[in-house]
Protein backbone atom coordinates (compact mmCIF):
# COMPACT_ATOMS: atom_id res chain seq x y z
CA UNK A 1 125.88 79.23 100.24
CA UNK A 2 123.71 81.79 102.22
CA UNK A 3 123.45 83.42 98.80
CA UNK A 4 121.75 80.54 96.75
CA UNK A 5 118.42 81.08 94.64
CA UNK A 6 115.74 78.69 94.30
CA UNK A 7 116.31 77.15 90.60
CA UNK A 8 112.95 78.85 88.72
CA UNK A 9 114.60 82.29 89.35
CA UNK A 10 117.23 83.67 86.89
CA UNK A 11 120.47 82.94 88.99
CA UNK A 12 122.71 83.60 91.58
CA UNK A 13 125.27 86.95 91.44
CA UNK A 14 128.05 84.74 92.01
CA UNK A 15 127.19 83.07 88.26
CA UNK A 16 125.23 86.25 86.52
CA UNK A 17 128.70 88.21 86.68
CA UNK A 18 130.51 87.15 83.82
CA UNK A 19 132.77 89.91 83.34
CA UNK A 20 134.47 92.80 84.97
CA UNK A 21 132.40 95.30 83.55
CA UNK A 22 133.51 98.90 85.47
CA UNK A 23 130.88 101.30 85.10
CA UNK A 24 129.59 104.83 86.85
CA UNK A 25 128.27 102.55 89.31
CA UNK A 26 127.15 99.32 87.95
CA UNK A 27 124.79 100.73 84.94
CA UNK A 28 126.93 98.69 82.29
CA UNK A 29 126.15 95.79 84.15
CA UNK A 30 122.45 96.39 84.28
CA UNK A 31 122.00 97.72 80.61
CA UNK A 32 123.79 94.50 79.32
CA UNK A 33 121.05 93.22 80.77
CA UNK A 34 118.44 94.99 79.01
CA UNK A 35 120.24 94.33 75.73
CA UNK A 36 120.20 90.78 76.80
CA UNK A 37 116.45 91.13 76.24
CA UNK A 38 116.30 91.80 72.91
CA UNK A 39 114.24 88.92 70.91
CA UNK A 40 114.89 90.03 67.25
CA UNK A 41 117.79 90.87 64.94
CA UNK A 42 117.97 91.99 61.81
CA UNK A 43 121.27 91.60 60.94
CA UNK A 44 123.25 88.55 61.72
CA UNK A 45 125.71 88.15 64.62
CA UNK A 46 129.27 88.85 63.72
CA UNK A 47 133.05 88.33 64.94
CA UNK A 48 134.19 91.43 64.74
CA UNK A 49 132.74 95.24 64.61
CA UNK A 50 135.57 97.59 62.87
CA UNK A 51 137.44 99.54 64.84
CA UNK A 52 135.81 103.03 63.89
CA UNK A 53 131.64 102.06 64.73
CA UNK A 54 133.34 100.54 68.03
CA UNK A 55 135.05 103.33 68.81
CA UNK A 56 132.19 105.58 68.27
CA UNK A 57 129.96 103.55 70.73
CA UNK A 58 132.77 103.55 73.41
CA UNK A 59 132.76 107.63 72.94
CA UNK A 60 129.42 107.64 73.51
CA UNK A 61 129.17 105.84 76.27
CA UNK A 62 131.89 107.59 77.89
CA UNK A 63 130.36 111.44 77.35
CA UNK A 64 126.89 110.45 79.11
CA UNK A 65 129.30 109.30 82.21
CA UNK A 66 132.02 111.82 82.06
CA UNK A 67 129.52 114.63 82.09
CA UNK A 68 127.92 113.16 84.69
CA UNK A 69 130.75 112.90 87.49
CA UNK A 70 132.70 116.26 85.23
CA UNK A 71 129.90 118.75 87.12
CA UNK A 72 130.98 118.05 90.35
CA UNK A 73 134.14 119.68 90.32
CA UNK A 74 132.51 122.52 88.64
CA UNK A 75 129.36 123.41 90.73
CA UNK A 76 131.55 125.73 93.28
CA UNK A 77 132.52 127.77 90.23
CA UNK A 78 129.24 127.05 88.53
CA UNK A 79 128.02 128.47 91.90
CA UNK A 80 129.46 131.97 92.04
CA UNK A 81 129.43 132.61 88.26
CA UNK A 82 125.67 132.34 88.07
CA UNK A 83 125.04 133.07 91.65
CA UNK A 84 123.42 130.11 92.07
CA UNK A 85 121.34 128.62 95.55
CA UNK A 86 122.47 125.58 96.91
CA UNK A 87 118.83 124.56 95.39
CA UNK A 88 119.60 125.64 91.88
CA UNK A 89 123.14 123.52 91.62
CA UNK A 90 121.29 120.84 93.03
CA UNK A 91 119.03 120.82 90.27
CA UNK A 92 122.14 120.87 87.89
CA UNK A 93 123.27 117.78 89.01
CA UNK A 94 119.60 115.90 90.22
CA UNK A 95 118.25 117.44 86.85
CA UNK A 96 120.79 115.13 84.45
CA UNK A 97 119.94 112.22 85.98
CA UNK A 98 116.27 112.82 86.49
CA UNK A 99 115.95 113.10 82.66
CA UNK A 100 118.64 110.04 82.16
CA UNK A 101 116.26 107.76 84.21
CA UNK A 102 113.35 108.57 82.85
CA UNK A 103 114.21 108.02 79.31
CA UNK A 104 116.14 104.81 79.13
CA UNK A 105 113.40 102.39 78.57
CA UNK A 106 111.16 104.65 76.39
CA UNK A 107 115.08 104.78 74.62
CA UNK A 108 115.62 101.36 74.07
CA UNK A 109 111.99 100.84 72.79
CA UNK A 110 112.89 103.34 70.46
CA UNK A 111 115.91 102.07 69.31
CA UNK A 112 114.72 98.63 68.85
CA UNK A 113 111.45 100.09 66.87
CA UNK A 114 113.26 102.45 64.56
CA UNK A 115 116.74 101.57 64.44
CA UNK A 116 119.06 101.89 66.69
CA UNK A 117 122.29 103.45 64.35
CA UNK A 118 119.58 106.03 63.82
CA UNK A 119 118.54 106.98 67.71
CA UNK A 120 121.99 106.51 68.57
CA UNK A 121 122.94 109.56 66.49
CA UNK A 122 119.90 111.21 67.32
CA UNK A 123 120.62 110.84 70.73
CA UNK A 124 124.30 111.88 70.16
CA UNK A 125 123.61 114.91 67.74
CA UNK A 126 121.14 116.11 71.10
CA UNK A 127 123.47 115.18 73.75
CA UNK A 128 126.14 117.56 71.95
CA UNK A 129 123.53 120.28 71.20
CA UNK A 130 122.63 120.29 74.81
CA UNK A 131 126.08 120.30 75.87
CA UNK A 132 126.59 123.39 74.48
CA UNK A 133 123.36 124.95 75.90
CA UNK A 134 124.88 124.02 78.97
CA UNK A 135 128.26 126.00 78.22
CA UNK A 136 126.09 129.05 76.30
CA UNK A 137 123.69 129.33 80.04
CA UNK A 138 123.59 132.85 81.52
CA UNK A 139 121.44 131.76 84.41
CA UNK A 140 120.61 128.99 86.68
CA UNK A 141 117.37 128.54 85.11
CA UNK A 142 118.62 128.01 81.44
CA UNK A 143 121.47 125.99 82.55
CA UNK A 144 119.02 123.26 84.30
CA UNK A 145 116.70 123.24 81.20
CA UNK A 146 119.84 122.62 79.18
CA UNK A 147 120.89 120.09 81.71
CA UNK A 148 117.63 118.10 81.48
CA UNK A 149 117.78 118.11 77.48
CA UNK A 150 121.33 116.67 78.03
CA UNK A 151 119.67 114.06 79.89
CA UNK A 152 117.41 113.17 78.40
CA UNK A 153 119.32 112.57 75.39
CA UNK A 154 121.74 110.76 76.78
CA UNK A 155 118.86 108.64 78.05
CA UNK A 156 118.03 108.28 74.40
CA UNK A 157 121.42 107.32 73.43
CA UNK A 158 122.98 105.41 76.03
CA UNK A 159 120.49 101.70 75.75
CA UNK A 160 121.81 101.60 71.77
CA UNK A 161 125.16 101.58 72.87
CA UNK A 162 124.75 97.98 74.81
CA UNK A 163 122.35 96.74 72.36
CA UNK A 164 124.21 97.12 69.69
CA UNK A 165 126.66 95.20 71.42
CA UNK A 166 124.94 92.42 72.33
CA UNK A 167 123.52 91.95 68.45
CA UNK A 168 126.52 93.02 66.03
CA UNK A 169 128.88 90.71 67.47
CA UNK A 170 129.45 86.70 68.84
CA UNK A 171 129.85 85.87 72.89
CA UNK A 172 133.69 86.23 72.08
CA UNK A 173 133.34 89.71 70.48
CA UNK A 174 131.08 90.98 73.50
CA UNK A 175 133.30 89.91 76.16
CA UNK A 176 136.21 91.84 74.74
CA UNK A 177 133.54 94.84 73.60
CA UNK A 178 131.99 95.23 76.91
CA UNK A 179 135.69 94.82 78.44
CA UNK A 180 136.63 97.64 76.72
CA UNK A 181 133.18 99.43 77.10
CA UNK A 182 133.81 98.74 80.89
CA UNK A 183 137.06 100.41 81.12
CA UNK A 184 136.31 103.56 78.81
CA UNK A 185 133.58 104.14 81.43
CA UNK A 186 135.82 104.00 84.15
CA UNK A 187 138.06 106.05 82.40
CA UNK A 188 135.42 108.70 82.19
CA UNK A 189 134.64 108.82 86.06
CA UNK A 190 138.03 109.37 86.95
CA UNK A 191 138.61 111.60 83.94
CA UNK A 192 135.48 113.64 84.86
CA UNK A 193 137.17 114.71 88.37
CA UNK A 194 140.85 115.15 87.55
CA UNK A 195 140.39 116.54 83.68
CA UNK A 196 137.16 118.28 84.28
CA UNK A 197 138.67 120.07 87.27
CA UNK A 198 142.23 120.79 85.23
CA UNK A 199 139.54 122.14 82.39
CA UNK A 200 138.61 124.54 85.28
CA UNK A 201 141.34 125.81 86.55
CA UNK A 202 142.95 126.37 83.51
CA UNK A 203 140.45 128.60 82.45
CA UNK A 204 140.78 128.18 78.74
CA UNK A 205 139.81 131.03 76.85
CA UNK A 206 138.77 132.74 79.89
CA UNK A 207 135.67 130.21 79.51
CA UNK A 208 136.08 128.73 83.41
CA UNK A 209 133.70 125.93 83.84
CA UNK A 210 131.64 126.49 80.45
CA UNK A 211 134.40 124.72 78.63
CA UNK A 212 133.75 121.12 80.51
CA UNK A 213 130.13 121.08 78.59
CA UNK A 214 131.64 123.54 75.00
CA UNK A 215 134.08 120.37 74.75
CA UNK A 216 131.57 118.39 73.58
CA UNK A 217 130.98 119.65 70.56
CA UNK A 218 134.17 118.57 68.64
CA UNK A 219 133.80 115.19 70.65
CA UNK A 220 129.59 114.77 69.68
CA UNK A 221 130.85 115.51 65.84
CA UNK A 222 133.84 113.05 65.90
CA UNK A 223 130.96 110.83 66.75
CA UNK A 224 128.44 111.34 65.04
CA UNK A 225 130.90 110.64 61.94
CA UNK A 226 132.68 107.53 63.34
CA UNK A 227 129.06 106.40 63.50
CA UNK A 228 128.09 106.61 60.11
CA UNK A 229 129.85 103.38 59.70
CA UNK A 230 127.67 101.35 62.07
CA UNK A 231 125.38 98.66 60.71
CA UNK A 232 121.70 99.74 61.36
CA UNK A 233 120.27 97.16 63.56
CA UNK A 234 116.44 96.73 65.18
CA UNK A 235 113.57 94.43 65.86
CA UNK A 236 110.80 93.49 63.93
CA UNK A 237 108.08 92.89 66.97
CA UNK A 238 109.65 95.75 69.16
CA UNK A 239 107.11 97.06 71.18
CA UNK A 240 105.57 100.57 71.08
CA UNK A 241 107.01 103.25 73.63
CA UNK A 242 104.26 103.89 76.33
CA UNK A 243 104.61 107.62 75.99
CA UNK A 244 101.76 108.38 78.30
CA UNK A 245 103.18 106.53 81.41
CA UNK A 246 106.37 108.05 80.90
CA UNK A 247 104.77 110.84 80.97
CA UNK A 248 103.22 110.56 84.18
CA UNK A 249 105.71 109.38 86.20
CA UNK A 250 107.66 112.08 84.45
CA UNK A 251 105.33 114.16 86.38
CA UNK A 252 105.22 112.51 89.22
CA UNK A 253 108.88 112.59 89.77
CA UNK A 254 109.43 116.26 88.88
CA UNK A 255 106.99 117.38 91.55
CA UNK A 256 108.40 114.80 94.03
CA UNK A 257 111.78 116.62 93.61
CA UNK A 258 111.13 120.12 92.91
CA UNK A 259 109.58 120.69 96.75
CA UNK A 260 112.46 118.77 98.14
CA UNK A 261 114.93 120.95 96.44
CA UNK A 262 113.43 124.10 96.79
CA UNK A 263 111.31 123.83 100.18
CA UNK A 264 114.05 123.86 103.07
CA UNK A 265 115.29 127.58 100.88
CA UNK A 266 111.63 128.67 100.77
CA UNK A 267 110.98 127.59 104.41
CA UNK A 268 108.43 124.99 102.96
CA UNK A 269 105.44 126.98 101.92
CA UNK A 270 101.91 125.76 101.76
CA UNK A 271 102.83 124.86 97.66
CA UNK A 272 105.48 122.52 98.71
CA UNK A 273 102.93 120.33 100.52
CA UNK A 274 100.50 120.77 97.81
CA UNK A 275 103.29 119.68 95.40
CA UNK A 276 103.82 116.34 97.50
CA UNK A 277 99.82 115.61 97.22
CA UNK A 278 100.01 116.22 93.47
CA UNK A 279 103.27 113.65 93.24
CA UNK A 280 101.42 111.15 94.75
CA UNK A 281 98.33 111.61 93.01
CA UNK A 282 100.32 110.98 89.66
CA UNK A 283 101.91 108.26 90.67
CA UNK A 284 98.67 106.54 91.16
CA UNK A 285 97.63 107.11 87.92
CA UNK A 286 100.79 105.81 86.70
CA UNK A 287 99.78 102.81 88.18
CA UNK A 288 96.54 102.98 87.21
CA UNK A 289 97.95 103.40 83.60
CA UNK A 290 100.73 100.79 83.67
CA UNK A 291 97.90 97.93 85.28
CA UNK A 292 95.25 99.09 82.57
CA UNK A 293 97.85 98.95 79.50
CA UNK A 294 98.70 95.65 81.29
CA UNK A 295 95.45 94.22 81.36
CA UNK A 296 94.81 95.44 77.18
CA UNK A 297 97.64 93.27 76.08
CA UNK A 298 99.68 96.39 75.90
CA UNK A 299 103.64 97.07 76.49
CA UNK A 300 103.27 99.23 79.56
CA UNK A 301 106.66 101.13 80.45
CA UNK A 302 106.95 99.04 83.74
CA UNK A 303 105.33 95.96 84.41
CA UNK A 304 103.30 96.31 87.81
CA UNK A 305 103.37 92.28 87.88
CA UNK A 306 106.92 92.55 88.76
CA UNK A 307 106.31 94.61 92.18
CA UNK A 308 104.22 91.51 93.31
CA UNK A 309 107.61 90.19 93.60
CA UNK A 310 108.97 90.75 97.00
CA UNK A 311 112.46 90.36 97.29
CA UNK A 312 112.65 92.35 93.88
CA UNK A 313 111.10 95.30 95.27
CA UNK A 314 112.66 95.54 97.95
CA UNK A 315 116.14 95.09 96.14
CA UNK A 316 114.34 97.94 94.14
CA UNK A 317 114.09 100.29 97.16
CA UNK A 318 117.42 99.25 98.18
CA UNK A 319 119.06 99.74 94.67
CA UNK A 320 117.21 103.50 94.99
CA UNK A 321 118.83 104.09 98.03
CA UNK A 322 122.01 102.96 97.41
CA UNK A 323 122.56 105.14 94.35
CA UNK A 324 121.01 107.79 96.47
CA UNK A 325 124.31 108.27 98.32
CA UNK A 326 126.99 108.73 95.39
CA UNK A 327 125.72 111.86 93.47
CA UNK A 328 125.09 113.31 97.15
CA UNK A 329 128.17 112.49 98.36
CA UNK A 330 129.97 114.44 95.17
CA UNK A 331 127.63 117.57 95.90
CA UNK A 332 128.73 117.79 99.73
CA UNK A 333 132.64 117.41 99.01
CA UNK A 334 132.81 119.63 95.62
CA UNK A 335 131.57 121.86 98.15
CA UNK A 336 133.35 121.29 101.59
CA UNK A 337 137.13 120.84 99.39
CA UNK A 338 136.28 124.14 97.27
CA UNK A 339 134.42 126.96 98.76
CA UNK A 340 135.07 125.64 102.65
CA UNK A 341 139.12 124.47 102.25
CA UNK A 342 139.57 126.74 99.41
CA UNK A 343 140.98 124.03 96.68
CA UNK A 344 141.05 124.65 93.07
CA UNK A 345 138.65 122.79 91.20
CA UNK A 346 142.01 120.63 89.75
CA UNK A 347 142.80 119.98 93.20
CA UNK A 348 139.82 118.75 94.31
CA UNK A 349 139.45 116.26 91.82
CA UNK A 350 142.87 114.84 92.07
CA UNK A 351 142.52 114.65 95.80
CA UNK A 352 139.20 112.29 95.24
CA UNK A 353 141.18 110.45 92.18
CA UNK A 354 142.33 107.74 94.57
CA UNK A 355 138.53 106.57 95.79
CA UNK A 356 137.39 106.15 92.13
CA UNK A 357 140.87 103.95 91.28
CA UNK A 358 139.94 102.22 94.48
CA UNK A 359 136.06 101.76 92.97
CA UNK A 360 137.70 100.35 90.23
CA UNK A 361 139.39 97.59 91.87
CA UNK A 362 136.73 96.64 93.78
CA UNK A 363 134.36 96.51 90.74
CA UNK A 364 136.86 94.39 89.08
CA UNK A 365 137.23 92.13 92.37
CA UNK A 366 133.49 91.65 93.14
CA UNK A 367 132.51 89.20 90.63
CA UNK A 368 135.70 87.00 92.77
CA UNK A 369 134.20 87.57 96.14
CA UNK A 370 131.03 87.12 95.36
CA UNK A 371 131.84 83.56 94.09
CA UNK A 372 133.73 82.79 96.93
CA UNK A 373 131.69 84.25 99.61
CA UNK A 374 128.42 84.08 98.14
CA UNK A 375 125.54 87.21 98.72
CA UNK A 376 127.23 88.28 101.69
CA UNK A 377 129.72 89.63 100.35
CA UNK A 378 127.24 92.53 98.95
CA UNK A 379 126.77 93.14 102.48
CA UNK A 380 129.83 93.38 103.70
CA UNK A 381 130.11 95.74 100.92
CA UNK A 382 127.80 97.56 101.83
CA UNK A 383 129.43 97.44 105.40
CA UNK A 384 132.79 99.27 103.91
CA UNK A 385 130.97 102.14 102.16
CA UNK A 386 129.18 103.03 105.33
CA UNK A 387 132.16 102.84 107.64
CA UNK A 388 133.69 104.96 104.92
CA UNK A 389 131.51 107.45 104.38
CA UNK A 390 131.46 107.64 108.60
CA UNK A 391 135.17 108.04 108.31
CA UNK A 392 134.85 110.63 105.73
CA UNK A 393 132.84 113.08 107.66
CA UNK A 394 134.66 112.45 110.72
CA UNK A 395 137.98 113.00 109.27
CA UNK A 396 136.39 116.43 107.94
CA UNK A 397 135.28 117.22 111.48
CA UNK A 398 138.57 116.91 112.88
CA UNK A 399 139.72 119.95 110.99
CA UNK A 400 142.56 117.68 109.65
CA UNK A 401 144.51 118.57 106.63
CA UNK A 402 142.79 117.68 103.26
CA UNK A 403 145.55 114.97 102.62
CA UNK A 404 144.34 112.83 105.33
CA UNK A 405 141.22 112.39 103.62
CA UNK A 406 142.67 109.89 101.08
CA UNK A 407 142.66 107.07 103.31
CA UNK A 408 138.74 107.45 104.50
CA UNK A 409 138.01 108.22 100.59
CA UNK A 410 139.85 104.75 99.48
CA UNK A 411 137.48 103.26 101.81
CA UNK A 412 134.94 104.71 100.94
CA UNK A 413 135.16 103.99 97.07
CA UNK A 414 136.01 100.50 97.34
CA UNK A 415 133.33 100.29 99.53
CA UNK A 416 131.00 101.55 96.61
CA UNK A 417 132.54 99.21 94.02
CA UNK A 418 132.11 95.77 96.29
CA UNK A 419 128.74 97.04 96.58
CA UNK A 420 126.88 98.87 93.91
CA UNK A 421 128.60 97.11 91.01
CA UNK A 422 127.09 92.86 92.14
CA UNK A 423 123.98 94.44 94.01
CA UNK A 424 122.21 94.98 90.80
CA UNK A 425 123.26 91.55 89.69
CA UNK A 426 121.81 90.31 92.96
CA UNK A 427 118.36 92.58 92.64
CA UNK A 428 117.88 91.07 88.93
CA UNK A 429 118.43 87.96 90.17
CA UNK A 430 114.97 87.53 91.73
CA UNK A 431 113.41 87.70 88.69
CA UNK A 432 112.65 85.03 85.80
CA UNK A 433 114.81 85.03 82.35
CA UNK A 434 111.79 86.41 80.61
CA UNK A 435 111.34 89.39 82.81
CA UNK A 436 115.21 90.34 82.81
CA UNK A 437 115.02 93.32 79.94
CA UNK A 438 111.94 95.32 81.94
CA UNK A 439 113.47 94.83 85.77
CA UNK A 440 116.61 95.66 83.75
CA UNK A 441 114.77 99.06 82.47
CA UNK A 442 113.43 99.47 86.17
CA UNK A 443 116.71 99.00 87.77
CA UNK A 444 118.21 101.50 86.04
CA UNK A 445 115.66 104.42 86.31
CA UNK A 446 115.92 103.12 90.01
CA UNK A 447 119.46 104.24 90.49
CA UNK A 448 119.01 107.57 88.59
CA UNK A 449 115.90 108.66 90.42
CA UNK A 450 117.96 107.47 93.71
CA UNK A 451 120.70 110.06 92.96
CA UNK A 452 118.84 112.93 91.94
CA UNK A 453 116.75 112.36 95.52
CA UNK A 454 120.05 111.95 96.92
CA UNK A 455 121.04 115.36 96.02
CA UNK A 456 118.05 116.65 97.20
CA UNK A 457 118.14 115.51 100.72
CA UNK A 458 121.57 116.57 101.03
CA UNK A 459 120.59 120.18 99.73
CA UNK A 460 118.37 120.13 102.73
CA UNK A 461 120.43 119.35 105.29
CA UNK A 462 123.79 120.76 103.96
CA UNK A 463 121.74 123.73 103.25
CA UNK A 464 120.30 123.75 107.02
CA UNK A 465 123.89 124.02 109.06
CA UNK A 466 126.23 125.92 106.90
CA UNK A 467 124.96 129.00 107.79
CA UNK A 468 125.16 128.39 111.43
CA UNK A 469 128.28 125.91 111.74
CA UNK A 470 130.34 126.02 108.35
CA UNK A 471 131.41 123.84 105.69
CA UNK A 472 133.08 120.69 107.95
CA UNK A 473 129.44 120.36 109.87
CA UNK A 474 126.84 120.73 107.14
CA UNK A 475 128.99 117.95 104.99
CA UNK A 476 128.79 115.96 108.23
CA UNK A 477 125.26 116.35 108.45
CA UNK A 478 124.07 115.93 105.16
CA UNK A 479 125.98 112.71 105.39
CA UNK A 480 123.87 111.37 108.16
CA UNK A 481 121.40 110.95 105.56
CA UNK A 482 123.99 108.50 103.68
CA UNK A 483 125.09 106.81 106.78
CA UNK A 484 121.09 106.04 107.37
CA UNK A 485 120.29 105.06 104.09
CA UNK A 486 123.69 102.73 103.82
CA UNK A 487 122.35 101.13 107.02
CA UNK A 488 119.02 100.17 106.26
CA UNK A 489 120.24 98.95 102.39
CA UNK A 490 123.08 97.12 104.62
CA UNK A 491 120.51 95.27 106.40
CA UNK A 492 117.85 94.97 103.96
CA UNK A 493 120.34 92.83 101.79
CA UNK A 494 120.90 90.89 104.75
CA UNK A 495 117.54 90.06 105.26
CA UNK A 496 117.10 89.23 101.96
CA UNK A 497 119.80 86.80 101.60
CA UNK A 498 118.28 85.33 105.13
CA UNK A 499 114.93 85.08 103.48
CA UNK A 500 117.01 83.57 99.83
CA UNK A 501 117.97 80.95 101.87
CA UNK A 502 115.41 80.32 103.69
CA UNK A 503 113.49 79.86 100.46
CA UNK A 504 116.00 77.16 98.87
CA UNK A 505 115.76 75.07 101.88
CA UNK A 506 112.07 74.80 101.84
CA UNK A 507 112.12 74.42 98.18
């Protein structure tokens, strides 16, 4: 099988899938993983959880995902109400899951250190508080801070959920938790476009789109008291959060972004350049940081000895770009369906409802193919979402009525689910057993940081050729940065299934 891995590493995708977990694009998948990790309960494994702490970890695991895809359909709206740039929505959506990415590990360290009932519903009772910051925003400004905090919470949050999982109950208890888990987040991606863009339109209370983030607050309290009743779990070895080198690459990332968001509107002033420089030069000390901790005997927040892996980071580059064409991709069409072929919010959501049913399936089918085909059928994956993104923005060039989009967008999101969903399987499985919780942890902040630099590239070149060639052009073009990162992460996973191989025979 051209997919095979030499025996010392952790194992193939074909055998590391155990379950059809359907998530906003893989994470459940990769956060099982970094429950897996755990070392150290405190409470002994049980059958069952109740129905009522369950049900409060399957809420919160489906607000941090609904109010991720439930902006989308909102930002046109969002848009004119606050007369926000193209920059400034950008920021809504790249802000969310800057803040998500950056948090998770430092949020399962602290769940694991000081209980993780009790960051759970500390993350939960900030998630709702932020949510309604979000709805209570009277500028672009305050509604990005807002956005950050909800995050950043959810970052908090989101690692207890899966840990939890994998400690209160037995192997037959997870599988049906984590099948249930699977499909509430599911649930919540398709809910976020058709529900979150009915929650528009409607126009409850005269509210508009400040009602998709005000829901939250009966939802966050419903929560917060269905989890009252979970079992307070944690580790007694759990390793201290490395604030500082969050911290910096905190930093780094933030002024990384902020030039590629805001330079094409500024016309890339001298302080965009100098805001590059600075990125980098935080970065290194990141590095420096992480390798010094390292050498101390500390817990750094990523292990630099894993990037002497090759193969995992590469998969790490290709996981970032991956993930850098989904939250892009929502940005463009909210845009293109709404404010260029004048759809209501409701409408635009239901029209992309049949690509995330068709992600769906193909989550649910991958684990199948990739047993039967092996590692190539990531790539041909891969293949499906570029051709379908292609046919996407050609299909929008035509000038063609909205409906005949459907077909391009089934493509397109089954293409995402044979991919994204057994990639990260495939990316974890170059490293050893011991090592699975941190590239876990990496993994994940790889995918967030890939969408919120996915949004930014597409502000730049969506931004670039509306004013001169309307709506159906600048979605084109911003998807040619997509298309281009789809073909290089098509080929890199070829490559590395070439080099897999290659390996296993020598061995």
């Amino acid at each position: 099988m051209s997919g095979a891995r030499k025996p010392c590493r952790h194992g193939s995708s074909s055998n590391r899938i155990t379950s059809p977990i359907v998530t906003s694009y893989g994470m459940s998948d990769r956060l099982h993983d970094v429950a897996e990790g755990a070392v150290t309960m405190t409470v002994p494994a049980r059958r069952t959880l109740g129905a009522t702490p369950l049900f409060a970890l399957l809420l919160g695991g489906f607000i941090t995902i609904f109010d991720l895809f439930v902006v989308n359909v909102a930002l046109p709206s969002i848009r004119a109400d606050l007369r926000a740039s193209l920059a400034g929505i950008g920021w809504v959506l790249a802000g969310y899951e800057l803040a998500f990415g950056v948090t998770l590990i430092a949020g399962g360290r602290l769940g694991d250190r000081y209980g993780r009932r009790k960051v759970f519903m500390l993350g939960m009772a900030g998630f709702t508080l932020a949510s309604v910051l979000c709805g209570l925003a009277v500028t672009t400004q305050s509604l990005i801070v807002a956005r950050l905090l909800q995050g950043a919470t959810a970052g908090i949050m989101f690692p207890q959920i899966y840990a939890m999982l994998r400690v209160l109950l037995d192997a037959e208890g997870r599988r049906r938790a984590f099948g249930l888990l699977g499909m509430a987040l599911g649930f919540a991606a398709i809910a976020g476009q058709v529900l979150g863009g009915w929650i528009v339109t409607a126009d409850i209370a005269d509210l508009g789109w400040r009602m998709i983030f005000l829901i939250n607050l009966p939802v966050g309290i419903i929560g917060l008291l269905c989890a009252r009743r979970l079992p307070e779990t944690g580790q007694a070895d759990a390793a201290r959060t490395d604030w500082a080198g969050t911290l910096l690459a905190t930093i780094a990332l933030i002024l990384l972004l902020f030039p590629l968001l805001e330079g094409a509107h500024s016309g890339w002033p001298f302080w965009t350049w100098g805001s590059f420089i600075a990125s980098a030069a935080a970065l290194t000390l990141f590095v420096a940081w992480e390798r010094r901790g390292e050498v101390q005997g500390g817990t750094p927040a990523v292990d630099p000895a894993l990037f002497t892996n090759r193969s995992f980071a590469a998969g790490s580059i290709i996981v970032l770009l991956v993930y850098s064409t989904s939250t892009s991709f929502f940005l463009g069409f909210a845009l293109l369906v709404q404010e260029g072929l004048g759809l209501s919010a409701f409408a635009a959501g239901t029209l992309f409802a049949p690509a995330s049913v068709a992600f769906i399936a193909a989550s649910m089918t991958a684990p199948r193919m990739v047993a039967r085909f092996g590692d190539r059928a990531i790539a041909g994956g891969a293949g499906i979402y570029l051709f379908g993104t292609a046919a996407v923005a050609l299909t929008a060039l035509s000038g063609a009525h909205e409906a005949w989009l459907i077909p391009s967008l089934i493509l397109f999101g089954f293409g995402q689910g044979l991919s994204m969903t057994p990639l990260l399987n495939f990316v974890l499985g170059f490293t050893a057993e011991r090592e699975a919780g941190m590239a876990g942890g990496i993994i994940s902040t790889m995918q967030q940081l890939g969408g919120a630099i996915g949004v930014a590239m597409i502000s730049i070149l969506f931004g670039q050729i509306l004013g001169e060639a309307g709506y159906a052009r600048a979605f084109a073009g911003g998807l040619t940065y997509n298309i281009a990162a789809l073909l290089f992460s098509a080929l890199g996973i070829s490559l590395l299934i070439r080099r897999e191989a290659r390996e296993a025979r020598e061995a």
